[in-house]
C-alpha atoms as a PDB file:
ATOM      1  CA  UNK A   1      72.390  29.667 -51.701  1.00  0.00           C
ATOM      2  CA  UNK A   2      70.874  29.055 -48.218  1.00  0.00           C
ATOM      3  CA  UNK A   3      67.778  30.419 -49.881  1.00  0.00           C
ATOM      4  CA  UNK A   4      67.770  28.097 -52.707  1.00  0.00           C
ATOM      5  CA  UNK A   5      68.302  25.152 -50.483  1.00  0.00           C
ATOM      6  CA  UNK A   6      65.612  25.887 -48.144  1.00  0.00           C
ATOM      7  CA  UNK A   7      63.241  25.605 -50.701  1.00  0.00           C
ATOM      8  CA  UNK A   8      63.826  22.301 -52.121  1.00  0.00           C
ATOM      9  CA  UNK A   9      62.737  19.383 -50.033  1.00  0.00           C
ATOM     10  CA  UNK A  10      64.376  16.899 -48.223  1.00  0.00           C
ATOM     11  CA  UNK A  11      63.962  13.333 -49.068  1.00  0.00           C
ATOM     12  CA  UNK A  12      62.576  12.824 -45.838  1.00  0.00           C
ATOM     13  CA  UNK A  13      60.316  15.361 -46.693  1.00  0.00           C
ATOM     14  CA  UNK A  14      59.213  13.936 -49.848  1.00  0.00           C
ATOM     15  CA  UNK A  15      59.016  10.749 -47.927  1.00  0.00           C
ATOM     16  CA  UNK A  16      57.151  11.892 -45.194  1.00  0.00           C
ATOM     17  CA  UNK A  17      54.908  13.625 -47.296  1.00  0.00           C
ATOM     18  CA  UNK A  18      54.436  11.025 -49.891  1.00  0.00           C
ATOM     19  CA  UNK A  19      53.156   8.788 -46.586  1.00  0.00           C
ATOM     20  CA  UNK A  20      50.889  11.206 -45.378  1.00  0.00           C
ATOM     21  CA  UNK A  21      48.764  11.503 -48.619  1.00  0.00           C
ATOM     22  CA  UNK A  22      49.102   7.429 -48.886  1.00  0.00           C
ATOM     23  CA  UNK A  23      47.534   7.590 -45.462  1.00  0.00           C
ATOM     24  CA  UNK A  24      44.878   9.928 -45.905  1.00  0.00           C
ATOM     25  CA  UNK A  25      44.055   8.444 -49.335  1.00  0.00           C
ATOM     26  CA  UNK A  26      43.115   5.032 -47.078  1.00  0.00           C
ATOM     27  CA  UNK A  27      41.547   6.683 -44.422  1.00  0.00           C
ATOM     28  CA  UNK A  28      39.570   8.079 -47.268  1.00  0.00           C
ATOM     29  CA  UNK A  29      38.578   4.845 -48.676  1.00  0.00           C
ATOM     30  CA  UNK A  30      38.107   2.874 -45.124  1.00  0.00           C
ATOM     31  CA  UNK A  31      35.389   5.679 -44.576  1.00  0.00           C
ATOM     32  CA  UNK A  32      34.060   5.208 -48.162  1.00  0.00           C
ATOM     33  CA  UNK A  33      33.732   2.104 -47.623  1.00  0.00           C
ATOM     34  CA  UNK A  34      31.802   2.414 -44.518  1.00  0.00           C
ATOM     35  CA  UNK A  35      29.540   4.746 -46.213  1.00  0.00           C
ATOM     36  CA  UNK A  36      28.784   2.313 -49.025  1.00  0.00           C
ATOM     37  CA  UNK A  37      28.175  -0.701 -46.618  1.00  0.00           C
ATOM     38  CA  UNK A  38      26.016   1.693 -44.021  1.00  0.00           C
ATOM     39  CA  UNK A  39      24.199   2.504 -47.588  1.00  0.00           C
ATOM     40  CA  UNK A  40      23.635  -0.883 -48.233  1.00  0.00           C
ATOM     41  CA  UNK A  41      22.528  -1.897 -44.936  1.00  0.00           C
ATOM     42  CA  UNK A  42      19.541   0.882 -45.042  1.00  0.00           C
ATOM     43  CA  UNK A  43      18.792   0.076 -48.426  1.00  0.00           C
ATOM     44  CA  UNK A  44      18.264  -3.941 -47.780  1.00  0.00           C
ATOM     45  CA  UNK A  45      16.671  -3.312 -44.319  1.00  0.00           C
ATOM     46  CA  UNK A  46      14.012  -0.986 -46.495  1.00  0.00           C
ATOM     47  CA  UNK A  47      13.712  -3.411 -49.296  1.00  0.00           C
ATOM     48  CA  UNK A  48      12.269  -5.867 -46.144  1.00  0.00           C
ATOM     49  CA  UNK A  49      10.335  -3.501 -45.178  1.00  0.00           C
ATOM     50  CA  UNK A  50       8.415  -2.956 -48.107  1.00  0.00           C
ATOM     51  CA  UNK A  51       8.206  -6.395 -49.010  1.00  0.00           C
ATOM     52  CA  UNK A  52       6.395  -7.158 -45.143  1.00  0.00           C
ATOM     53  CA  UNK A  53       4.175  -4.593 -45.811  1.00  0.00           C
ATOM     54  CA  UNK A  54       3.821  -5.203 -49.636  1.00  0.00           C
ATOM     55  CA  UNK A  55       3.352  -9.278 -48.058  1.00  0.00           C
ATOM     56  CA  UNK A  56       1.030  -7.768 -45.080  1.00  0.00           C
ATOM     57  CA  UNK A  57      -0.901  -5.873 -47.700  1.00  0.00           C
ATOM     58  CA  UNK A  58      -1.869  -8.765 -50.544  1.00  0.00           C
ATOM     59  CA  UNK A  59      -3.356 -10.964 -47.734  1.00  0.00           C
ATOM     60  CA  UNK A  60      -6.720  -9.921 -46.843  1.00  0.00           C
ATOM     61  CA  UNK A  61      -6.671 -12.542 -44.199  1.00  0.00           C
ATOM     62  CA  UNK A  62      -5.020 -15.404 -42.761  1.00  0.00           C
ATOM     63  CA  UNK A  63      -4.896 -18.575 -41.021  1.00  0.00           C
ATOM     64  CA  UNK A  64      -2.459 -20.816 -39.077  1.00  0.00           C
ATOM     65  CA  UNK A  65      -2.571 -24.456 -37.693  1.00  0.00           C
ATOM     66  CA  UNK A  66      -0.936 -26.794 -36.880  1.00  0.00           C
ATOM     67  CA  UNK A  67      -0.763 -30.412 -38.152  1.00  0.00           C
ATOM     68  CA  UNK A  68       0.319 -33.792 -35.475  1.00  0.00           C
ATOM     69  CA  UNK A  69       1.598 -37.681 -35.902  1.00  0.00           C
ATOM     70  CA  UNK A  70      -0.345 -39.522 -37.787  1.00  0.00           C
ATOM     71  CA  UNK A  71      -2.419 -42.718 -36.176  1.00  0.00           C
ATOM     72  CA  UNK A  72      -0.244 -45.044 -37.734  1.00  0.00           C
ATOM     73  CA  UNK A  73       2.832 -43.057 -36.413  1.00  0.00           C
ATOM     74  CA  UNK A  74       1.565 -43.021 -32.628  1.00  0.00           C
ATOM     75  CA  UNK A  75       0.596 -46.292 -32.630  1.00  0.00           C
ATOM     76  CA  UNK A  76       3.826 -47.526 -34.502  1.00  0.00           C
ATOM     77  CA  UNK A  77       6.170 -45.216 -31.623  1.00  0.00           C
ATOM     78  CA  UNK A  78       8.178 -43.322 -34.823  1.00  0.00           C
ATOM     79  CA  UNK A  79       8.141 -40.075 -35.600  1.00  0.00           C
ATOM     80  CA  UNK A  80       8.548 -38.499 -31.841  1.00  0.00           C
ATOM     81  CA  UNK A  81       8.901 -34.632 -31.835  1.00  0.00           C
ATOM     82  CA  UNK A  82       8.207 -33.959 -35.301  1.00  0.00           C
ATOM     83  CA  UNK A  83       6.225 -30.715 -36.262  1.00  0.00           C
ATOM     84  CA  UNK A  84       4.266 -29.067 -38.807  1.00  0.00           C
ATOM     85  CA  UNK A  85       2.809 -26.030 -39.350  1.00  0.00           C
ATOM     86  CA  UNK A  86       0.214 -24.577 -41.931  1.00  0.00           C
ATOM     87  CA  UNK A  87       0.069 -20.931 -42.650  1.00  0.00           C
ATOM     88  CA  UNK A  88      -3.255 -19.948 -45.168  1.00  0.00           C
ATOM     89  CA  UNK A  89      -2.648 -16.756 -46.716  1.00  0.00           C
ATOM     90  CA  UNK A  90      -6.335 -15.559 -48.255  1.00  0.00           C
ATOM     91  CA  UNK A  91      -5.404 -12.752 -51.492  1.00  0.00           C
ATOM     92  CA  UNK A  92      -8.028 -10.120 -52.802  1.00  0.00           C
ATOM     93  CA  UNK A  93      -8.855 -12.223 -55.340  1.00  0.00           C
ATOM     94  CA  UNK A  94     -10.174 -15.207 -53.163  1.00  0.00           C
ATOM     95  CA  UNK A  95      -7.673 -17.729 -53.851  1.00  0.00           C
ATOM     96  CA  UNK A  96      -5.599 -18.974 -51.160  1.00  0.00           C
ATOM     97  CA  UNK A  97      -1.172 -19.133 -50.576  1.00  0.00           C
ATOM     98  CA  UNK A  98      -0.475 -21.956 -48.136  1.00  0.00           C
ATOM     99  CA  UNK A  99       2.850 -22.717 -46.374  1.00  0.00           C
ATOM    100  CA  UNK A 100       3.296 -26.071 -45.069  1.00  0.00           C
ATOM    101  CA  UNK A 101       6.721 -26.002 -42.588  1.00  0.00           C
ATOM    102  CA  UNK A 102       7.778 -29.145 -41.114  1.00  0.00           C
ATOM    103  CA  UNK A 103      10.315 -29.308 -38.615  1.00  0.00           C
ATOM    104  CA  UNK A 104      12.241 -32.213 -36.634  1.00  0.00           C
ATOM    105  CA  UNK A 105      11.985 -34.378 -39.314  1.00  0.00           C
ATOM    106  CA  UNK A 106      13.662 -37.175 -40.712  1.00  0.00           C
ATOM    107  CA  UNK A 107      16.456 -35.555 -42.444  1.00  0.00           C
ATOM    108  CA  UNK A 108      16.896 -35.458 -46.567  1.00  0.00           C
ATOM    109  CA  UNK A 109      13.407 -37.509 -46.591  1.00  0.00           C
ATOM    110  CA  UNK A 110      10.618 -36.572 -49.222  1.00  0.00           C
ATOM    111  CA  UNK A 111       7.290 -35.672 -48.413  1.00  0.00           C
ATOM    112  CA  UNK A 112       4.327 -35.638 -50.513  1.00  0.00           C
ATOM    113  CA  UNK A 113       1.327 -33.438 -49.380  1.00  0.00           C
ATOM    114  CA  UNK A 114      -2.447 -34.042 -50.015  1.00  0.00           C
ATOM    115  CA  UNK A 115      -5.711 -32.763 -49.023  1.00  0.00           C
ATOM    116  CA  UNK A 116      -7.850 -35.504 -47.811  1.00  0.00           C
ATOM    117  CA  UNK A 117     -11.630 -35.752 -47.299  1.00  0.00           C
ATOM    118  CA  UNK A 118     -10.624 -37.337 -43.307  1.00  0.00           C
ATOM    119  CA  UNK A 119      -8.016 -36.997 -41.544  1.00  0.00           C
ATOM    120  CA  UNK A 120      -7.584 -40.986 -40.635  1.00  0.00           C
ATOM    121  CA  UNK A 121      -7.828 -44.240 -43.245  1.00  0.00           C
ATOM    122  CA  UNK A 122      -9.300 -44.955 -45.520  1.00  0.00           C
ATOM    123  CA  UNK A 123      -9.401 -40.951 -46.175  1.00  0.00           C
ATOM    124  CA  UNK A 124     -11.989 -41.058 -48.343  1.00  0.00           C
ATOM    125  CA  UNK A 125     -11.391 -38.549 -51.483  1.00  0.00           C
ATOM    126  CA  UNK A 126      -7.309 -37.508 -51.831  1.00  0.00           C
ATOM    127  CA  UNK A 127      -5.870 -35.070 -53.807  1.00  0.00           C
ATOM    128  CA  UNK A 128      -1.989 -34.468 -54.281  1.00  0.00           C
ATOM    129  CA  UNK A 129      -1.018 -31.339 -53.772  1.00  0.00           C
ATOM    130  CA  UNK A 130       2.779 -30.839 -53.652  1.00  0.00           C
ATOM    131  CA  UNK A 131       5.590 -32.629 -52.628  1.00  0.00           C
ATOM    132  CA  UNK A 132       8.739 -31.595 -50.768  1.00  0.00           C
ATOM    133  CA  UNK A 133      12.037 -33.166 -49.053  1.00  0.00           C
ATOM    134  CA  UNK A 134      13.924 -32.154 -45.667  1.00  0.00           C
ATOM    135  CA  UNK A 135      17.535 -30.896 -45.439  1.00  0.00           C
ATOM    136  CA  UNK A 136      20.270 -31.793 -43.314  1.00  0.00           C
ATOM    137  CA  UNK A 137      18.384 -30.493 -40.569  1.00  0.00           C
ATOM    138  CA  UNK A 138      15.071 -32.251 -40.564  1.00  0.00           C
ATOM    139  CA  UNK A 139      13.625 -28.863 -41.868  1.00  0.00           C
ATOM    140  CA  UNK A 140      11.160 -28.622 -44.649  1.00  0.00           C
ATOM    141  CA  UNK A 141       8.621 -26.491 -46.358  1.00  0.00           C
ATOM    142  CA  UNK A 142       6.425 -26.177 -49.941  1.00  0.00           C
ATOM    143  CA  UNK A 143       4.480 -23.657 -50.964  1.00  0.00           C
ATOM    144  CA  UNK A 144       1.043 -24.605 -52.903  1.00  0.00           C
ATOM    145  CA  UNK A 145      -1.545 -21.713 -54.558  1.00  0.00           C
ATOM    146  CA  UNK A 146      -4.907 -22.306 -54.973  1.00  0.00           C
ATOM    147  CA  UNK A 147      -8.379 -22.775 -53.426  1.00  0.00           C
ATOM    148  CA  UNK A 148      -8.361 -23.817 -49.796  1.00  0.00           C
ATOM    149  CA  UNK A 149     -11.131 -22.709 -48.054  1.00  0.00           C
ATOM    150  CA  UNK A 150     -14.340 -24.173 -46.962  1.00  0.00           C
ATOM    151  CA  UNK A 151     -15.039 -23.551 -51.124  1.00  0.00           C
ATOM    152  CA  UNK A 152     -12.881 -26.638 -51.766  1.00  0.00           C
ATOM    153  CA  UNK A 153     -14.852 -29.797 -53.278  1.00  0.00           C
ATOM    154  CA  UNK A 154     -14.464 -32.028 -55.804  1.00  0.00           C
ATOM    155  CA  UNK A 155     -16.817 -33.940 -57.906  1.00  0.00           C
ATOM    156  CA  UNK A 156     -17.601 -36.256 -60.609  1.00  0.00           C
ATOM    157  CA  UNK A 157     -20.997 -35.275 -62.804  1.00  0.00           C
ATOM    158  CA  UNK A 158     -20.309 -38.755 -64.891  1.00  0.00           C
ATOM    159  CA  UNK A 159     -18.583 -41.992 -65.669  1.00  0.00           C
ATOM    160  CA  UNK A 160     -15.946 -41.620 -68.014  1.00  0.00           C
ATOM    161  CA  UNK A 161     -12.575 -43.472 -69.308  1.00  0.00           C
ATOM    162  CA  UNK A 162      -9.573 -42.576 -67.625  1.00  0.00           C
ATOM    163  CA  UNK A 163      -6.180 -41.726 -68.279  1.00  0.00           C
ATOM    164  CA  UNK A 164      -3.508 -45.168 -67.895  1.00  0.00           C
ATOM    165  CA  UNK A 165      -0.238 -44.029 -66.280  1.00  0.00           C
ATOM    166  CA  UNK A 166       0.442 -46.511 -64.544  1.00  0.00           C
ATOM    167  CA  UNK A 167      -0.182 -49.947 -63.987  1.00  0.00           C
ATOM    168  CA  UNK A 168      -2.771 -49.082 -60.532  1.00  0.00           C
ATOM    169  CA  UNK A 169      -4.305 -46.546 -62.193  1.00  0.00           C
ATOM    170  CA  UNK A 170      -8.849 -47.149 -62.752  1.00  0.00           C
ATOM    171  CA  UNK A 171      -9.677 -47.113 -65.970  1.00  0.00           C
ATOM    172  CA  UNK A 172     -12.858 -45.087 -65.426  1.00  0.00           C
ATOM    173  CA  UNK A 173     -13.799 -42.880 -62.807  1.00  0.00           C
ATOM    174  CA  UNK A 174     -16.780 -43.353 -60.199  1.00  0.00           C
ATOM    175  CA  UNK A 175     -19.508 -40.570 -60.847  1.00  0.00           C
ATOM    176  CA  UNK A 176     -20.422 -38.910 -56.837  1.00  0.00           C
ATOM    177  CA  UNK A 177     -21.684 -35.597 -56.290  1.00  0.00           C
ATOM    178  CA  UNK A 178     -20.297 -32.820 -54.764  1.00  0.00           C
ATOM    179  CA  UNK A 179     -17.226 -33.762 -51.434  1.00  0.00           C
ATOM    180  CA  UNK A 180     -15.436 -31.184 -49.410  1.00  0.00           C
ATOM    181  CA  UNK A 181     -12.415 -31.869 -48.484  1.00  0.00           C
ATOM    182  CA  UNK A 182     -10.944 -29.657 -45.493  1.00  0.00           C
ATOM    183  CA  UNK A 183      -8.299 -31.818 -44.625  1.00  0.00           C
ATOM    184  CA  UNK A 184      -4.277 -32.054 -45.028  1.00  0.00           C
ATOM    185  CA  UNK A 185      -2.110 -35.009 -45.179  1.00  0.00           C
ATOM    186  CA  UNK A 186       1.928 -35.726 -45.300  1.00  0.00           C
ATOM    187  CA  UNK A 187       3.098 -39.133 -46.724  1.00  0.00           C
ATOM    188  CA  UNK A 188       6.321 -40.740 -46.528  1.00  0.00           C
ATOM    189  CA  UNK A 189       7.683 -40.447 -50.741  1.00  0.00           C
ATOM    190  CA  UNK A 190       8.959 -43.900 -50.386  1.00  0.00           C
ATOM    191  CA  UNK A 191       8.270 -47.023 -47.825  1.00  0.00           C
ATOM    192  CA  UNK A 192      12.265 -46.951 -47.438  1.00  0.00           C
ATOM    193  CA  UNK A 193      12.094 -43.656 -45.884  1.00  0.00           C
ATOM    194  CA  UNK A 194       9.567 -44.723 -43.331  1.00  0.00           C
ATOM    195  CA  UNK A 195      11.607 -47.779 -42.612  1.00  0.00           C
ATOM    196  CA  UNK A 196      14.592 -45.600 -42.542  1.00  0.00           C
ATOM    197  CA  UNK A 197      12.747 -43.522 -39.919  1.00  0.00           C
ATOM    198  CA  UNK A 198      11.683 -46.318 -37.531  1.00  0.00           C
ATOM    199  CA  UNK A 199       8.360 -46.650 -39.298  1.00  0.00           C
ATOM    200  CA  UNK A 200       6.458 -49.457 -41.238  1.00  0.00           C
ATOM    201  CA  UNK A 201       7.638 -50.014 -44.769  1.00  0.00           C
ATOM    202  CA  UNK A 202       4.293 -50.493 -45.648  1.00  0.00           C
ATOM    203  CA  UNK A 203       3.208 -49.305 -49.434  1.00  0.00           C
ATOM    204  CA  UNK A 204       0.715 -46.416 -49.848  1.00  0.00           C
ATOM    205  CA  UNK A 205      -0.898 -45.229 -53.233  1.00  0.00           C
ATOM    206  CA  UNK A 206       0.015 -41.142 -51.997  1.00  0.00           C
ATOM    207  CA  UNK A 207       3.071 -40.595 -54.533  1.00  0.00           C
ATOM    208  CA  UNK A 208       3.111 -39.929 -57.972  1.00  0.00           C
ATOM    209  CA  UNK A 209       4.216 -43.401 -58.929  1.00  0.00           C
ATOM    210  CA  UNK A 210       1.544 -44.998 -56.335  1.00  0.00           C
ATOM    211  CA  UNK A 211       4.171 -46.242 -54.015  1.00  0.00           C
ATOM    212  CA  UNK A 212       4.769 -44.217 -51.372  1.00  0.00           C
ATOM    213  CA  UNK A 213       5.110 -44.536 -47.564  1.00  0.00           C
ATOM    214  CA  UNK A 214       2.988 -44.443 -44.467  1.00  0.00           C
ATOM    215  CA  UNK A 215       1.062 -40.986 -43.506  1.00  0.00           C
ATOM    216  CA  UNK A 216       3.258 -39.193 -41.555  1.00  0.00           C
ATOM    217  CA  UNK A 217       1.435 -35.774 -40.528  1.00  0.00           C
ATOM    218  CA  UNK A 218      -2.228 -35.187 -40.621  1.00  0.00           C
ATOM    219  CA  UNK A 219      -4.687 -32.899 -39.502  1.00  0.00           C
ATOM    220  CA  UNK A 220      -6.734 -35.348 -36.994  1.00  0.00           C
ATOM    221  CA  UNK A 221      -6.643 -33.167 -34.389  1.00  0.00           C
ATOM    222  CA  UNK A 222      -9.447 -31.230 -35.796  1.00  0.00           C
ATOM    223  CA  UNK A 223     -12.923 -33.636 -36.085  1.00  0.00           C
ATOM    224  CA  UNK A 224     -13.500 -35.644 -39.181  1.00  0.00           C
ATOM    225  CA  UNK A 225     -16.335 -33.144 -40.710  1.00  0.00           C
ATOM    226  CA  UNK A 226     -14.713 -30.057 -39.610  1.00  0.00           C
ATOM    227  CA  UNK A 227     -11.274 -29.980 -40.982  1.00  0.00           C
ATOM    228  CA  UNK A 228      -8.772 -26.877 -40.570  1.00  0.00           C
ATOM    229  CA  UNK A 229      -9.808 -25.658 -44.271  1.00  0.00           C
ATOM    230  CA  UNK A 230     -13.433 -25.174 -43.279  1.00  0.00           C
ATOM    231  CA  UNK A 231     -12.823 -22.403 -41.044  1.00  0.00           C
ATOM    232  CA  UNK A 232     -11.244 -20.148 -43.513  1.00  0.00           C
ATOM    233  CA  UNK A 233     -13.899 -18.288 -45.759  1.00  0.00           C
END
């Protein structure tokens, strides 16, 4: 009888037993889960990796400037400690990636981006590019794909009509030969923005609707005829 007692377990046994396994069945998991989030550390930190490399391997050279207050802003005292800065990315196939970063900015304000014959008014020829807006922050960036290198011209071989969009639009285009234009541009989207940013309201033609604000950001601190796009190749 002793015997047959002996061998069947105490509830405490069961118990204690039934908490052990409960235990080792988490201890079990905790560690699995550790595994699984060491795994997925590894695996991200290798995905950046590659995609550096991958990113260091598609550019077969590169360029970086920076871009400063506009005349109008310096002379107009707005604008104080704002930043940009242009990174040209050059691909095996000769077109270029370029990153425009702007930082210190008026915050949740649009930006529209052109590349400009000169750096200062009256620009000569102006071509919209992109446009962007700030976050909460004052930070900002666009990314734009094409040719920007000392390649980049625009023409007119002849006088013909022109599209009517809207109501400032020409109705034919001027015929001039061959322009480079090396330099970069940011314009307020909206004179209310400038205002908003302690700068003049006054109305610009650089937005899609031809009423946008002052320049902001240019590239006049390189000279006139040798803009930051006529160094890269």
């Amino acid at each position: 009888m002793l015997g047959i007692l002996a061998a069947i377990p105490s509830e405490a046994g069961v118990a204690h037993q039934g908490t052990y396994q409960a235990c080792s069945k988490a201890k079990k998991g905790t560690t699995m889960n550790r595994t699984i989030r060491r795994v997925l550390l590894m695996l991200g930190a290798a995905l950046v990796m590659a995609a550096l490399a991958a990113a260091a391997a598609f550019a077969v050279d590169s360029t970086s400037f920076r871009m400063v207050r506009s005349q109008t802003a310096v002379a107009n005292d707005c604008l104080e400690g704002t930043t940009a800065h242009v990174d040209v990315l050059t691909t095996p196939t000769d077109n270029q990636i370029m990153n425009v970063t702007v930082n210190h900015a008026p915050k949740n304000t649009e930006f529209e981006l052109f590349v400009t014959q000169q750096p200062n008014s009256p620009f000569g020829v102006s071509w919209y590019q992109a446009d962007f807006a700030t976050n909460n922050q004052g930070h900002g960036e666009v990314r734009a794909r094409g040719i920007f290198s000392e390649e980049l011209f625009v023409f007119a071989p002849g006088v013909v009509e022109a599209p009517q969009v809207d109501d400032q639009d020409a109705e034919t285009n001027p015929a001039f030969d061959p322009v480079h234009t090396f330099h970069l541009g940011l314009w307020f989207g909206s004179p209310q923005e400038a205002e908003d940013a302690g700068c003049p309201g006054t109305v610009t033609a650089f937005d899609g609707d031809h009423e946008a604000g002052i320049q902001a950001l240019s590239t006049r601190n390189f000279p006139a005829l040798h803009g930051p796009l006529r160094q890269i190749q």
